[in-house]
Protein backbone atom coordinates (compact mmCIF):
# COMPACT_ATOMS: atom_id res chain seq x y z
CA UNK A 1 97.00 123.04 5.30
CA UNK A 2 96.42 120.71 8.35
CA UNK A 3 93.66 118.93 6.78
CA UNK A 4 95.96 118.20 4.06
CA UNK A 5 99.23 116.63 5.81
CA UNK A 6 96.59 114.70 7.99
CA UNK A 7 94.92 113.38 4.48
CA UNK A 8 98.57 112.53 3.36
CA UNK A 9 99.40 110.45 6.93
CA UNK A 10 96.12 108.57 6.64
CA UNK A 11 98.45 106.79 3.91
CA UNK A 12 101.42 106.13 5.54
CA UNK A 13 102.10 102.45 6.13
CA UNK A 14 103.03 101.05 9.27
CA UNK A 15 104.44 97.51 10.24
CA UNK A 16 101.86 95.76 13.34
CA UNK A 17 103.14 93.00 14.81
CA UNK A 18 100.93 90.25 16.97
CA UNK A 19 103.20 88.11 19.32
CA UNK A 20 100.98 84.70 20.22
CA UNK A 21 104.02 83.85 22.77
CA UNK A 22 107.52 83.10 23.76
CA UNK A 23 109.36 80.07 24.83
CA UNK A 24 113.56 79.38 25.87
CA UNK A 25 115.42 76.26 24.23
CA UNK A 26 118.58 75.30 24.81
CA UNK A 27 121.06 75.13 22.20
CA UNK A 28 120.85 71.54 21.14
CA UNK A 29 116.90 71.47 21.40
CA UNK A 30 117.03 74.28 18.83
CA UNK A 31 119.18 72.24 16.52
CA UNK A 32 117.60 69.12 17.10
CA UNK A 33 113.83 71.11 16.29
CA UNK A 34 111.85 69.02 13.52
CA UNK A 35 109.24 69.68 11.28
CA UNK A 36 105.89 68.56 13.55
CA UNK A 37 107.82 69.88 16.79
CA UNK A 38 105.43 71.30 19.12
CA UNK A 39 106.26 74.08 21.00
CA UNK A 40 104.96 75.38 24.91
CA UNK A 41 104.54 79.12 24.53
CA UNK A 42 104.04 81.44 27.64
CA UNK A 43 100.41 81.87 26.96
CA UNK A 44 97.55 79.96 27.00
CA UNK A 45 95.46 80.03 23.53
CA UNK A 46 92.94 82.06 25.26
CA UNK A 47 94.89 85.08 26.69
CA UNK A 48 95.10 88.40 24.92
CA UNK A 49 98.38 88.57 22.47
CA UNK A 50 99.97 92.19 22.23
CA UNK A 51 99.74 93.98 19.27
CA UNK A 52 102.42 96.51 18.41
CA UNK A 53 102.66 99.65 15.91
CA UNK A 54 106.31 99.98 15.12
CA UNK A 55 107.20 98.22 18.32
CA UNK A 56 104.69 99.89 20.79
CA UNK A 57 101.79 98.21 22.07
CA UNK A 58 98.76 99.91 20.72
CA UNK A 59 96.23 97.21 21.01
CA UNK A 60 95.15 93.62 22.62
CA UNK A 61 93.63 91.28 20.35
CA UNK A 62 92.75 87.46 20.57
CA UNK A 63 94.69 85.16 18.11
CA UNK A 64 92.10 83.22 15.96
CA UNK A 65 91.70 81.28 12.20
CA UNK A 66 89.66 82.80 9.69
CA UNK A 67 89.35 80.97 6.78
CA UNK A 68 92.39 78.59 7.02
CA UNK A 69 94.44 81.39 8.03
CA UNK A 70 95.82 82.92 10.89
CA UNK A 71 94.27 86.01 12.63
CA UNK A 72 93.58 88.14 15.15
CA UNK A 73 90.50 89.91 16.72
CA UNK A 74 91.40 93.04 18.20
CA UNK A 75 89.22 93.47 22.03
CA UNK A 76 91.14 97.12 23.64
CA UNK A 77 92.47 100.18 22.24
CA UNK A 78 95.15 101.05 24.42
CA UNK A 79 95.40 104.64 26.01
CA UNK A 80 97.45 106.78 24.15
CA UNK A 81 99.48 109.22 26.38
CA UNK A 82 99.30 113.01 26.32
CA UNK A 83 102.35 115.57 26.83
CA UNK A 84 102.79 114.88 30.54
CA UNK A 85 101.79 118.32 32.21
CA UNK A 86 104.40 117.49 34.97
CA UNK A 87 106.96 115.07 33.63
CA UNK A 88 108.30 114.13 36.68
CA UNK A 89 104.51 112.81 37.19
CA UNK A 90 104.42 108.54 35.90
CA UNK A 91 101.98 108.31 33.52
CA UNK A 92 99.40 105.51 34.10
CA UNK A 93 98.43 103.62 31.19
CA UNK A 94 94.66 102.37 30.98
CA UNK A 95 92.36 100.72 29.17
CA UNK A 96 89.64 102.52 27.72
CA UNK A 97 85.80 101.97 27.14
CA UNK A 98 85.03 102.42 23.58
CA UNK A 99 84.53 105.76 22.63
CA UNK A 100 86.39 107.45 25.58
CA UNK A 101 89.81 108.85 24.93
CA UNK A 102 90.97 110.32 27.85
CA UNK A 103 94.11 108.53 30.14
CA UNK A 104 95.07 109.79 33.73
CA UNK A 105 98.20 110.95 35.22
CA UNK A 106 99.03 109.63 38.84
CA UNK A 107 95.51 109.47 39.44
CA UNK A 108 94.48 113.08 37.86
CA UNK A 109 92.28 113.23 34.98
CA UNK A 110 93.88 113.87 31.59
CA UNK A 111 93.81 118.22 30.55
CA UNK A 112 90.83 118.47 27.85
CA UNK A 113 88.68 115.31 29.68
CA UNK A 114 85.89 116.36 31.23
CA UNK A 115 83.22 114.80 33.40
CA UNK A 116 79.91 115.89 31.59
């Protein structure tokens, strides 16, 4: 029975969104934008964009072209949180190697991680 609701989620679609940057304008700058306008983001075009799964960063990626379009190249899997054992404990969120998924809690290690 499990092996078959997790078969039927493996098809579920998600919306990911990659943010390259933001910027402010005032009013009349906005209005006044023209085709050909270039814009100053709050990243450089080397730092890591965020990429979000329904609004919650799961990833960091670099923005790139492949092929005339545009791209990115995903570089960390963010942690993904456990039920807090003490929820009055903040939960620290890390990046991982690949191949380890285990986060800490204030400093603890993570129930089921082990040090082998």
């Amino acid at each position: 029975m499990a092996w078959r609701i997790a078969r039927e989620l493996n098809d579920v679609k998600v919306t990911l969104n990659a943010h390259l940057g933001r910027t402010r304008l005032s009013l009349g700058e906005l209005l006044a934008l023209q085709e050909g306008d270039i814009l100053r983001l709050d990243r450089g075009p080397s730092d890591l964009v965020d990429v979000r799964v329904e609004g919650v960063v799961k990833y960091e990626a670099h923005p790139m072209g492949r092929g005339g379009n545009h791209a990115i190249e995903v570089v960390r899997k963010m942690a993904v949180p456990s039920v807090a054992r003490n929820m009055a404990a903040p939960v620290q969120h890390t990046h991982l190697p690949e191949g380890e998924d285990t986060m800490t809690q204030s400093g603890e290690e993570a129930e089921g991680a082990s040090d082998e």
